[in-house]
C-alpha atoms as a PDB file:
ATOM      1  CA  UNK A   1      79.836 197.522  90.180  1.00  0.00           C
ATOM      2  CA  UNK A   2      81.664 194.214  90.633  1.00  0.00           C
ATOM      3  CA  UNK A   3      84.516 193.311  89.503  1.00  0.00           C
ATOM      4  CA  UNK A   4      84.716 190.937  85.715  1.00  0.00           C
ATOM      5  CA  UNK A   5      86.992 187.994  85.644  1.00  0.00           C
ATOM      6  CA  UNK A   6      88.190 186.902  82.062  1.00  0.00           C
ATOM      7  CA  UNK A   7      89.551 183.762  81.331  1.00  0.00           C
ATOM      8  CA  UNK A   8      90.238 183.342  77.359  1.00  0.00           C
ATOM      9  CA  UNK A   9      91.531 180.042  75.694  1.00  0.00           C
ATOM     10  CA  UNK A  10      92.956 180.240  72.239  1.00  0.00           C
ATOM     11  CA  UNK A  11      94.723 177.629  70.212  1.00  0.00           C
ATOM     12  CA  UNK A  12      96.781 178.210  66.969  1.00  0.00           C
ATOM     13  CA  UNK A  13      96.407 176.094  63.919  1.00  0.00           C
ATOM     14  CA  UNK A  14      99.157 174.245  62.926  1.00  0.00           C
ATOM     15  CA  UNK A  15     102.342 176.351  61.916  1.00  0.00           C
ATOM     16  CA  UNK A  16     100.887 179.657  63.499  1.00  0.00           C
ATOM     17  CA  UNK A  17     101.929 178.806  67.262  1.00  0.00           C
ATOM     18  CA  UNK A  18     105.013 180.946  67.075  1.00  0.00           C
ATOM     19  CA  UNK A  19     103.241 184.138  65.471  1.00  0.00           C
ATOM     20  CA  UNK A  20     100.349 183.663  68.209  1.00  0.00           C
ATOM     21  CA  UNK A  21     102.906 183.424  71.164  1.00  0.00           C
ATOM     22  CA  UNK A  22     104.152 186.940  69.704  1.00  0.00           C
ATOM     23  CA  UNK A  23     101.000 188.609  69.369  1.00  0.00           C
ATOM     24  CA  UNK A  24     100.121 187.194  72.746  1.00  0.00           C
ATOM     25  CA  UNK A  25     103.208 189.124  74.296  1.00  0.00           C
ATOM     26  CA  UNK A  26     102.517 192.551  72.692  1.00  0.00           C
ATOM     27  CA  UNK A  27      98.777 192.730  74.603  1.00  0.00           C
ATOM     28  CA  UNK A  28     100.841 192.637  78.001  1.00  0.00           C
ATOM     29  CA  UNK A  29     102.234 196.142  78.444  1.00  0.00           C
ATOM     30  CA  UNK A  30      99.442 197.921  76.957  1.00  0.00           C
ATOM     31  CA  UNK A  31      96.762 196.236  78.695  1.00  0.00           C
ATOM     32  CA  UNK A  32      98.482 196.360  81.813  1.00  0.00           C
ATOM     33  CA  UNK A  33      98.479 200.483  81.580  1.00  0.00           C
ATOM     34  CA  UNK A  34      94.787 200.649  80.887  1.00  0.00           C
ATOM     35  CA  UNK A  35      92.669 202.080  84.137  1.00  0.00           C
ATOM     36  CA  UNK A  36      90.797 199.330  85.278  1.00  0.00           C
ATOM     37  CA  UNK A  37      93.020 196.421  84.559  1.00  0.00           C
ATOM     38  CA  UNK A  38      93.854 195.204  88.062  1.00  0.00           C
ATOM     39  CA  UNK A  39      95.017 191.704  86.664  1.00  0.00           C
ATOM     40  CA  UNK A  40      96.419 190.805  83.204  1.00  0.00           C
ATOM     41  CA  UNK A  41      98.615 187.050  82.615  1.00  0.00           C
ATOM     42  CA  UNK A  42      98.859 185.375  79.737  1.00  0.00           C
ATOM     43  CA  UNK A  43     100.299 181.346  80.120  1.00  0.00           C
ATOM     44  CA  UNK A  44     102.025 179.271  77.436  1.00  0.00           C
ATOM     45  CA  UNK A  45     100.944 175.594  77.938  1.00  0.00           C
ATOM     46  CA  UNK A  46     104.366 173.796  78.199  1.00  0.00           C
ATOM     47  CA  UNK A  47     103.348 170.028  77.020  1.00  0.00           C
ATOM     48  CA  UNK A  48     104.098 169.836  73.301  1.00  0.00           C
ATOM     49  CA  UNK A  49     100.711 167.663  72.904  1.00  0.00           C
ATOM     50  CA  UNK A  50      99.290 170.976  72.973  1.00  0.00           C
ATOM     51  CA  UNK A  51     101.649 173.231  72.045  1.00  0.00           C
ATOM     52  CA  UNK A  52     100.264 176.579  71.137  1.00  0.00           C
ATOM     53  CA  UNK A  53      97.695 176.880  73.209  1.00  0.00           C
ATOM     54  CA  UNK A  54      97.370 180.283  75.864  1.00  0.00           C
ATOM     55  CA  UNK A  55      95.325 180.662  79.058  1.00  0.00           C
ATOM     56  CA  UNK A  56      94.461 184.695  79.837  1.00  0.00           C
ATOM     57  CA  UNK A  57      93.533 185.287  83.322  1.00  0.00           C
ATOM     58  CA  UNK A  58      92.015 188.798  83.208  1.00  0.00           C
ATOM     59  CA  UNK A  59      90.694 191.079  86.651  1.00  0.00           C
ATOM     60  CA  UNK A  60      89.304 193.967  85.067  1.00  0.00           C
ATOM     61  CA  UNK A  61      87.046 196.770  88.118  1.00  0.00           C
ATOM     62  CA  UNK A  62      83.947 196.701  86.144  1.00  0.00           C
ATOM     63  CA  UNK A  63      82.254 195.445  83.185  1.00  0.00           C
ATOM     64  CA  UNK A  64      82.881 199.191  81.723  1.00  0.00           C
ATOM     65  CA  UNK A  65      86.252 198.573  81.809  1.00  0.00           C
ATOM     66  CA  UNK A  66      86.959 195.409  80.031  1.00  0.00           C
ATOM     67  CA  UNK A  67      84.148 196.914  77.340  1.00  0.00           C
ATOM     68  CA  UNK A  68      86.901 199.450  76.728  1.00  0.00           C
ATOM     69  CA  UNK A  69      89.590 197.356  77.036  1.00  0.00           C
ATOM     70  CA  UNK A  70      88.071 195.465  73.624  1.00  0.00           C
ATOM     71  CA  UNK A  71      88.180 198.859  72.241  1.00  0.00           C
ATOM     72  CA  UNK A  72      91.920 199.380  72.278  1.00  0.00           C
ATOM     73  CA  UNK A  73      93.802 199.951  69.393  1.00  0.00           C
ATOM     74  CA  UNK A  74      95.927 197.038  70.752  1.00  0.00           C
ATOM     75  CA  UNK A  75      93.146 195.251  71.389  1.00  0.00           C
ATOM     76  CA  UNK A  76      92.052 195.378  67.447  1.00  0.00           C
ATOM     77  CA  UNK A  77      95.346 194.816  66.365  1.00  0.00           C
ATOM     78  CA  UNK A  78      95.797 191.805  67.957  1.00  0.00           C
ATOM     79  CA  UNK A  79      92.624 190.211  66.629  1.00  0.00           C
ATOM     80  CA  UNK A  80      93.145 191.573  63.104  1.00  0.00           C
ATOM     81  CA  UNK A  81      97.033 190.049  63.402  1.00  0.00           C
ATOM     82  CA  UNK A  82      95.658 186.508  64.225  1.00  0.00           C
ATOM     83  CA  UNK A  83      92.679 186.376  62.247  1.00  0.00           C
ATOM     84  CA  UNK A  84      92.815 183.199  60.484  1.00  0.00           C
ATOM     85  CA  UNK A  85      95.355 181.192  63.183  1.00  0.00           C
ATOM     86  CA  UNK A  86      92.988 180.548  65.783  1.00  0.00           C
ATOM     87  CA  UNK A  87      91.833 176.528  65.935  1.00  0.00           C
ATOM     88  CA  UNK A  88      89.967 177.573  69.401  1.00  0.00           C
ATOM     89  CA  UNK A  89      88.844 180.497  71.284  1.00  0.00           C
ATOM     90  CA  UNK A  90      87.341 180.311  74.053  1.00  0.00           C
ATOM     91  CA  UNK A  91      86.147 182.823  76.817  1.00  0.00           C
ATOM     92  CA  UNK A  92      84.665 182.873  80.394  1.00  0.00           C
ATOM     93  CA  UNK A  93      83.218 185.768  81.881  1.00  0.00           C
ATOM     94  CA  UNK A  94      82.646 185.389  85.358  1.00  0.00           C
ATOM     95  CA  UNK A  95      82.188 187.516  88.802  1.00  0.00           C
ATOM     96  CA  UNK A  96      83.734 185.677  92.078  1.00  0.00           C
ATOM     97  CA  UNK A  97      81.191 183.574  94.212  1.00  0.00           C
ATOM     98  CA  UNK A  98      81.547 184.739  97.803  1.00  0.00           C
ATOM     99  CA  UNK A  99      80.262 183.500 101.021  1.00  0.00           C
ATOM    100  CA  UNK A 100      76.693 184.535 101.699  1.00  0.00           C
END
């Protein structure tokens, strides 16, 4: 199996950027502990034209992996905590292009 890159763009509605950036912070230690998870950042955007918007750059071993990783009790409670906040999400699911 190769290994799953994840790169997730979300982007709280007006008022919710705060409440976002803390849900955004509780994923990190959890995530981080879960077998499989060889990579796990989460970046704030710092220009205030678009303030409350976060980048997740996500190495994960397999596709097995991340699948259970979306299974997580933190996983679910951080959807269920922002549902209704998100103005984009965005994901990318990719495996690395190497060198024939």
């Amino acid at each position: 199996m190769s290994q799953l890159t994840v790169i997730v763009k979300l982007k709280a509605k007006s008022g919710a950027e705060e409440k976002l950036y803390e849900e955004c912070r509780k994923l990190i230690v959890p995530t981080l502990a879960e077998e499989g998870c060889i990579k796990y950042d989460i970046y704030r955007e710092t220009r205030s034209t678009l303030e409350g918007t976060f980048m997740f750059y996500e190495n994960w071993a397999s596709k097995p992996h991340f699948k259970r990783h979306t299974e997580s009790p933190h996983e679910k409670a951080f959807w269920n905590n922002t549902e209704g906040m998100l103005e984009v999400s965005d994901f990318f699911f990719g495996e690395k292009v190497v060198n024939p």
